[in-house]
Protein backbone atom coordinates (compact mmCIF):
# COMPACT_ATOMS: atom_id res chain seq x y z
CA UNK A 1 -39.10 0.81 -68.91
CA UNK A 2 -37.93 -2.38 -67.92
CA UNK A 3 -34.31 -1.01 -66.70
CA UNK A 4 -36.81 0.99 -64.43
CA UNK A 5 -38.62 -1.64 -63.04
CA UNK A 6 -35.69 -4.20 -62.41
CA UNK A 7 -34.20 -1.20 -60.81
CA UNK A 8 -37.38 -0.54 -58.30
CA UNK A 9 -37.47 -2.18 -55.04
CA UNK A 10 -39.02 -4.94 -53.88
CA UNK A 11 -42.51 -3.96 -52.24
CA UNK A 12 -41.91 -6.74 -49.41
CA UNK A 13 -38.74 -7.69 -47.25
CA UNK A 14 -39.80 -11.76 -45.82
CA UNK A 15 -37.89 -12.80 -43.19
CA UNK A 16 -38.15 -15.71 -40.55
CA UNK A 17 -37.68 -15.35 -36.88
CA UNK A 18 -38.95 -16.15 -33.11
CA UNK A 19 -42.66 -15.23 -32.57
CA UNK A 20 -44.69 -15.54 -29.68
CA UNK A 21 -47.37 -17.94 -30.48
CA UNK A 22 -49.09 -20.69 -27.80
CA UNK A 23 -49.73 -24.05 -28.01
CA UNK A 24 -53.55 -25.10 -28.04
CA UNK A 25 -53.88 -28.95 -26.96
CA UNK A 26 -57.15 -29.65 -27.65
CA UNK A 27 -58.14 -32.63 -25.30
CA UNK A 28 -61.88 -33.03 -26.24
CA UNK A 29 -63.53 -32.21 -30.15
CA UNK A 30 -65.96 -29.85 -28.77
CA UNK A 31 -66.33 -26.42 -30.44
CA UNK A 32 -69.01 -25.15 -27.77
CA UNK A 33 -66.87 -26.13 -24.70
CA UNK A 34 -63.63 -24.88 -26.68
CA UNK A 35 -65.05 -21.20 -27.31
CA UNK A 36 -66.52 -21.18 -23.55
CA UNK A 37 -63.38 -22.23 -22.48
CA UNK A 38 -61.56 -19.77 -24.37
CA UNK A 39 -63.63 -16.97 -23.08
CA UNK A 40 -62.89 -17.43 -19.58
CA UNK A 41 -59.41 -17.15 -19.95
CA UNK A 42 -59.80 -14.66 -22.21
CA UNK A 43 -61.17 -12.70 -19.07
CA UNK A 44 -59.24 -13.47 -16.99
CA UNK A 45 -56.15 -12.42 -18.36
CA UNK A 46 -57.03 -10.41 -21.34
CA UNK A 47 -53.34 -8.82 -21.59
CA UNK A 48 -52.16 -12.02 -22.16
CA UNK A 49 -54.88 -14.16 -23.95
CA UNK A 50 -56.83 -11.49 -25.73
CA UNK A 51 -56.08 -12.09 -29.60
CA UNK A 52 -53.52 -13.86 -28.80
CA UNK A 53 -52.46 -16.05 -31.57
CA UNK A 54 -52.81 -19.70 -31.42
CA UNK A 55 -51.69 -23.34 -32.62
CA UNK A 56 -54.44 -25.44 -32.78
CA UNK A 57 -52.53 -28.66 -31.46
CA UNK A 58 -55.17 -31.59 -32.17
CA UNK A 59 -52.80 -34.88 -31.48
CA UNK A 60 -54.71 -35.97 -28.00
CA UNK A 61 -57.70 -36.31 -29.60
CA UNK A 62 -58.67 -40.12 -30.23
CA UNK A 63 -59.52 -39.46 -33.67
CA UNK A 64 -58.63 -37.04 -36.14
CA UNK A 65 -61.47 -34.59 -37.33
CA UNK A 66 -62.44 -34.05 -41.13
CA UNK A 67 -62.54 -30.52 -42.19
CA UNK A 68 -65.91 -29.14 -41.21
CA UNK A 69 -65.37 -30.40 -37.67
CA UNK A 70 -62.00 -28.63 -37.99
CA UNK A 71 -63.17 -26.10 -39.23
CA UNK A 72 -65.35 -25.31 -36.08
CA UNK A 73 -62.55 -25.89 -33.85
CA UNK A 74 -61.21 -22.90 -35.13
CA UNK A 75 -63.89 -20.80 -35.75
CA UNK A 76 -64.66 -21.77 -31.68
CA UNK A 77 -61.10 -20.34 -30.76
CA UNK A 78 -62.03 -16.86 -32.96
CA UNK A 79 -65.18 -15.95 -31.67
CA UNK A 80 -63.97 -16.93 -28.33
CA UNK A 81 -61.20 -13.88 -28.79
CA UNK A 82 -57.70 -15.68 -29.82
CA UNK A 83 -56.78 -16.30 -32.88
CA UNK A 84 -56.01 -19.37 -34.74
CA UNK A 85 -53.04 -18.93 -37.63
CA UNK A 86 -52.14 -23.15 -38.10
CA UNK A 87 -52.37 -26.62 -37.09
CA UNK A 88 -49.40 -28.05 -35.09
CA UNK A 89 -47.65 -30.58 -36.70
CA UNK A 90 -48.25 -34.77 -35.84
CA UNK A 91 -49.14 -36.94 -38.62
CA UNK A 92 -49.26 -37.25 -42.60
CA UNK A 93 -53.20 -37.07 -42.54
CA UNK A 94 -52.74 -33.95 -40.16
CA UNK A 95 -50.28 -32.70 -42.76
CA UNK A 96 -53.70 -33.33 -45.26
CA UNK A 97 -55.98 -31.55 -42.83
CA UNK A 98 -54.38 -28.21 -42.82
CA UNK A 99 -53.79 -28.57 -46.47
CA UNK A 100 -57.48 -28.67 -47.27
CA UNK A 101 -58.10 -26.06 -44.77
CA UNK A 102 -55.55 -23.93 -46.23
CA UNK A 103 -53.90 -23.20 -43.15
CA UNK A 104 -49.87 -23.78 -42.15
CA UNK A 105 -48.57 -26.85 -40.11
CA UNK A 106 -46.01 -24.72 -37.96
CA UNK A 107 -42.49 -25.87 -37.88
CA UNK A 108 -41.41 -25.29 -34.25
CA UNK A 109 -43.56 -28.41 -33.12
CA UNK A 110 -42.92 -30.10 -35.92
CA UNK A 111 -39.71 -31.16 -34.51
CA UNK A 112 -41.08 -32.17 -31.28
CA UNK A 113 -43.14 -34.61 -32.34
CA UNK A 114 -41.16 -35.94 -34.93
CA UNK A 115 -38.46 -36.53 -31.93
CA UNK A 116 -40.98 -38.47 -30.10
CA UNK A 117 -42.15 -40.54 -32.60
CA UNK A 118 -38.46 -41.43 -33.40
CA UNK A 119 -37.97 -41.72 -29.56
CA UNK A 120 -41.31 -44.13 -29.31
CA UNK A 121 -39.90 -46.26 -32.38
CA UNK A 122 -36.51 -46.62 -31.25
CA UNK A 123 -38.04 -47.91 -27.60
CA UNK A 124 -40.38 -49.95 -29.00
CA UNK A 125 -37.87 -51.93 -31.79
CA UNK A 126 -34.47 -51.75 -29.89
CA UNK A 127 -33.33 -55.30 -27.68
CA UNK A 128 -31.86 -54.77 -24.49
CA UNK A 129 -28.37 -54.32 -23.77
CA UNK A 130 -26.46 -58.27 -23.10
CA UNK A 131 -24.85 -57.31 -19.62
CA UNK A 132 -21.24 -57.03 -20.31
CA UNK A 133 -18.69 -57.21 -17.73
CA UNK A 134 -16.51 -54.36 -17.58
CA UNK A 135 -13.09 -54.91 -18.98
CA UNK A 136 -10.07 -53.46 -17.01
CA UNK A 137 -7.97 -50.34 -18.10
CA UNK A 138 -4.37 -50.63 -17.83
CA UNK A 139 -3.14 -47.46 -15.89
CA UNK A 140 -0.79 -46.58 -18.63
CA UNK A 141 -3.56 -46.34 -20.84
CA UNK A 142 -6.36 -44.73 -18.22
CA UNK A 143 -7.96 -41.42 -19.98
CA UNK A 144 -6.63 -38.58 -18.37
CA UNK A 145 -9.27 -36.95 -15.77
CA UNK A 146 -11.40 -34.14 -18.35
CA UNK A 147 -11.83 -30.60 -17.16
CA UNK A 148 -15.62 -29.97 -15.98
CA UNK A 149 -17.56 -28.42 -18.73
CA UNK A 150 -18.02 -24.67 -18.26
CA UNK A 151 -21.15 -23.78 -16.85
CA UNK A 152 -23.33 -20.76 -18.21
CA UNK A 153 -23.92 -18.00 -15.75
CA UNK A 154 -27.54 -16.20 -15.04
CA UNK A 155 -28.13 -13.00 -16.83
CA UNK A 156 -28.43 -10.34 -14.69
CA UNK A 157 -30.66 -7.16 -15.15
CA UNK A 158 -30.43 -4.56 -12.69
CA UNK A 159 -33.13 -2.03 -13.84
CA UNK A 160 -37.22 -1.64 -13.38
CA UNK A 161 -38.65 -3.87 -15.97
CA UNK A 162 -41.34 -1.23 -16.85
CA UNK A 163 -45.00 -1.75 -18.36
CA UNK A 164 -44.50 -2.67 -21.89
CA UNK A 165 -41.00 -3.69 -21.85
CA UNK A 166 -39.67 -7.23 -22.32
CA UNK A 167 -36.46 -9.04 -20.78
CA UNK A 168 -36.15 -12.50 -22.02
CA UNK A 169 -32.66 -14.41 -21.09
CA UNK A 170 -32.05 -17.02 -23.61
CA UNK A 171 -30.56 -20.69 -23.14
CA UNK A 172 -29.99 -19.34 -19.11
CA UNK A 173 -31.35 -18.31 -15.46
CA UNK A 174 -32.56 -14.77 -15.34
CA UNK A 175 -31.42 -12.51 -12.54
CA UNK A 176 -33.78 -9.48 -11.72
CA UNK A 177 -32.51 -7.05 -9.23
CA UNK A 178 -35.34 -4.70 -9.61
CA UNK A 179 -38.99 -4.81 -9.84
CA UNK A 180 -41.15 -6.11 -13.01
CA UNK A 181 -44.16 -3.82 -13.00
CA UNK A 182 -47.23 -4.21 -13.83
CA UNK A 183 -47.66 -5.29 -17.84
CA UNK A 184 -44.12 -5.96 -17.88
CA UNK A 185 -42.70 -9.38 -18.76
CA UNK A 186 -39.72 -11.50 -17.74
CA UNK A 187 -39.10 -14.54 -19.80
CA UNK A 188 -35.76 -17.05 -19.10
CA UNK A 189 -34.98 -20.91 -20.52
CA UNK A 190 -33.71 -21.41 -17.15
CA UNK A 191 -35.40 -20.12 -14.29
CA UNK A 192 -36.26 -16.65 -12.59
CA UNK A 193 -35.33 -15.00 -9.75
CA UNK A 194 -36.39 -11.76 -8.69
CA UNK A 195 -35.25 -9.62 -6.31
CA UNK A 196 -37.96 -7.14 -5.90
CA UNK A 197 -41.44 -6.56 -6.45
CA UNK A 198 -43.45 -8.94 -9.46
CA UNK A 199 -46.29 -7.07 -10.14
CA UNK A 200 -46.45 -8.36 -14.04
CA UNK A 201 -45.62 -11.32 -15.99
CA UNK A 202 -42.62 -14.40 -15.01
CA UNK A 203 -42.04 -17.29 -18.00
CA UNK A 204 -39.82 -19.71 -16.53
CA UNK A 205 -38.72 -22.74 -18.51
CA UNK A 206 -39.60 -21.18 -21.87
CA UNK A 207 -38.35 -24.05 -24.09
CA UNK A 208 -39.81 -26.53 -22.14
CA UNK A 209 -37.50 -27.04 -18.89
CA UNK A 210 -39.74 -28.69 -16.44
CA UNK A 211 -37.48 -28.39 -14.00
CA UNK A 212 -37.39 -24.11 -13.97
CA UNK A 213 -38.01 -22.20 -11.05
CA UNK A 214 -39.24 -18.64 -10.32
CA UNK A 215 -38.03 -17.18 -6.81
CA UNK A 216 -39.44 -13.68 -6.13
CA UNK A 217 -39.45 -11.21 -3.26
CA UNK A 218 -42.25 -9.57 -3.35
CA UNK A 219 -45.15 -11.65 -5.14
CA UNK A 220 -47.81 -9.82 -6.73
CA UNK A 221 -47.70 -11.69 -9.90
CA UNK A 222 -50.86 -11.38 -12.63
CA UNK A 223 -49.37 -14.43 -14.38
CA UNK A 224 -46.42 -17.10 -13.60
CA UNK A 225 -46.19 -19.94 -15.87
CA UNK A 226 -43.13 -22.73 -15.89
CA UNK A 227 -42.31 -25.05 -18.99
CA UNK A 228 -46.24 -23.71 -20.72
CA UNK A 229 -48.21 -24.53 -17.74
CA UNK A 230 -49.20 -20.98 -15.95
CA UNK A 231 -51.35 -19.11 -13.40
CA UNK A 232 -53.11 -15.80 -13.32
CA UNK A 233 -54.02 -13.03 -10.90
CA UNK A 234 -57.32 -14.61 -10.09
CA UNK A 235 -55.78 -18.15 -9.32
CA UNK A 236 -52.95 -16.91 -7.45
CA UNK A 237 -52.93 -17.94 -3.09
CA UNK A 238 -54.28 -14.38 -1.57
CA UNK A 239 -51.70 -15.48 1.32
CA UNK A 240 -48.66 -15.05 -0.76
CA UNK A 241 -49.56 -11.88 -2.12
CA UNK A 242 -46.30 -9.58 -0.91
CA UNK A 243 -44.62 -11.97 -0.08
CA UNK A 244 -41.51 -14.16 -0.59
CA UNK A 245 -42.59 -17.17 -2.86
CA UNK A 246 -41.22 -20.07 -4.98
CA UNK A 247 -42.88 -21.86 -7.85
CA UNK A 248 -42.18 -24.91 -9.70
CA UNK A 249 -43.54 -27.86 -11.01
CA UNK A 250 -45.23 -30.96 -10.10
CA UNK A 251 -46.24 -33.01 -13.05
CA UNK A 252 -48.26 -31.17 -14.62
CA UNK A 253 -49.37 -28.89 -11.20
CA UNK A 254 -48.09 -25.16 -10.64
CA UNK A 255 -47.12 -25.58 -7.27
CA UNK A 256 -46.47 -22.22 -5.35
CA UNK A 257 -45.41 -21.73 -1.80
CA UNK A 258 -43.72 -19.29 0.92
CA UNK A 259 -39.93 -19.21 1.20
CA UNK A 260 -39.07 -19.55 4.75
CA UNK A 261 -35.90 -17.73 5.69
């Protein structure tokens, strides 16, 4: 009997890898504006947003909630149709929080923050550099000139991005030559540029890069967002529609505008 059961299968295979899941930065502890808020966007974009799960992110607030309150923060984001599955990571009492409210502290921001904080420390602590005068390099000795580093190139896809289907070009520029119908998505860590009709979804700047651009042809977009910050169908300039656009960002504005040729 026991040969048979150490022989058996396991009844789960666990394994870790990317997943799709948002950011929520909660700028205000207010459950009733949170779920109103929620809903709206919900509507608007309910492709995108519509039980779409969530990191409840609560490090701008100026003072950490205690559970109930926390508690209703989340509860806020389910009824108003995403869904909440952790806490983002920040501090050791945060670290507490999501302990007692038996929810995860996800690992993919934990690493941001703790960056910053080191970043903030080291700012804060480290004495400026004495000026130094530069000392002189005898030619003998001069470094020989280095090759420039190899740059990576765009990936390029040349087909219909259908509805349903995903391209996503990792660590580079993306390079459609096709259209991206309608419930299709593009996603690149560099920018986007499209060479036909956008009638779905463009991610530029996935990991962050601020400085990611989406150029498209033919602009009939229902969502573009750059570095997390995005726009839907509703929010989009009527006077772009069809036409040749680019977007990129301003702080932390979406700016879009016509490409002139």
């Amino acid at each position: 009997m026991r040969a048979t059961i150490a022989a058996a299968e396991p009844i789960l295979e666990l394994k870790f890898g990317q997943v799709g899941i948002a950011n929520l930065r909660l700028n205000l502890n207010d459950p009733a504006a949170l779920r109103d808020e929620i809903e709206q966007k919900v509507a608007a974009a309910p492709q995108l947003f519509a039980r779409a799960p969530v990191i409840l992110d609560l490090s701008r607030l100026p003072q950490l909630p205690d559970a109930a309150e926390a508690q209703a923060l989340l509860d806020a984001i389910r009824a108003g149709g995403m869904l909440p599955v952790g806490l983002s990571y920040s501090t050791t009492e945060n670290e507490l929080l999501a302990k007692e409210l038996g929810v995860p502290l996800l690992a993919k921001f934990r690493a941001v923050y703790e960056k910053q904080n080191a970043d903030e420390a080291v700012a804060s602590i480290a004495p400026a550099p004495a000026p130094s005068r530069p000392k002189a390099v005898p030619k003998a000795e001069a470094e020989p000139a280095r090759a420039p580093a190899a740059t990576v190139s765009g990936q390029r896809h040349d087909k219909a991005v259908r509805s349903g289907q995903q391209v996503y070009a990792r660590g580079r520029d993306l390079i459609v030559n096709a259209m991206v119908g309608n419930g299709a998505e593009v996603i690149a860590d560099g920018s986007i540029h499209i060479y036909g009709r956008l009638s779905g979804r463009a991610l530029a700047g996935a990991q962050g890069d601020a400085s990611a651009r989406i150029y498209c042809m033919d602009f009939q977009a229902e969502l573009i967002s750059i570095a997390g910050r995005y726009r839907v169908f509703e929010d989009l300039p009527k006077e772009l529609r069809g036409k040749p656009v680019q977007a990129w960002l301003d702080g932390e504005k979406l700016l879009i505008e016509a490409l002139v040729p």
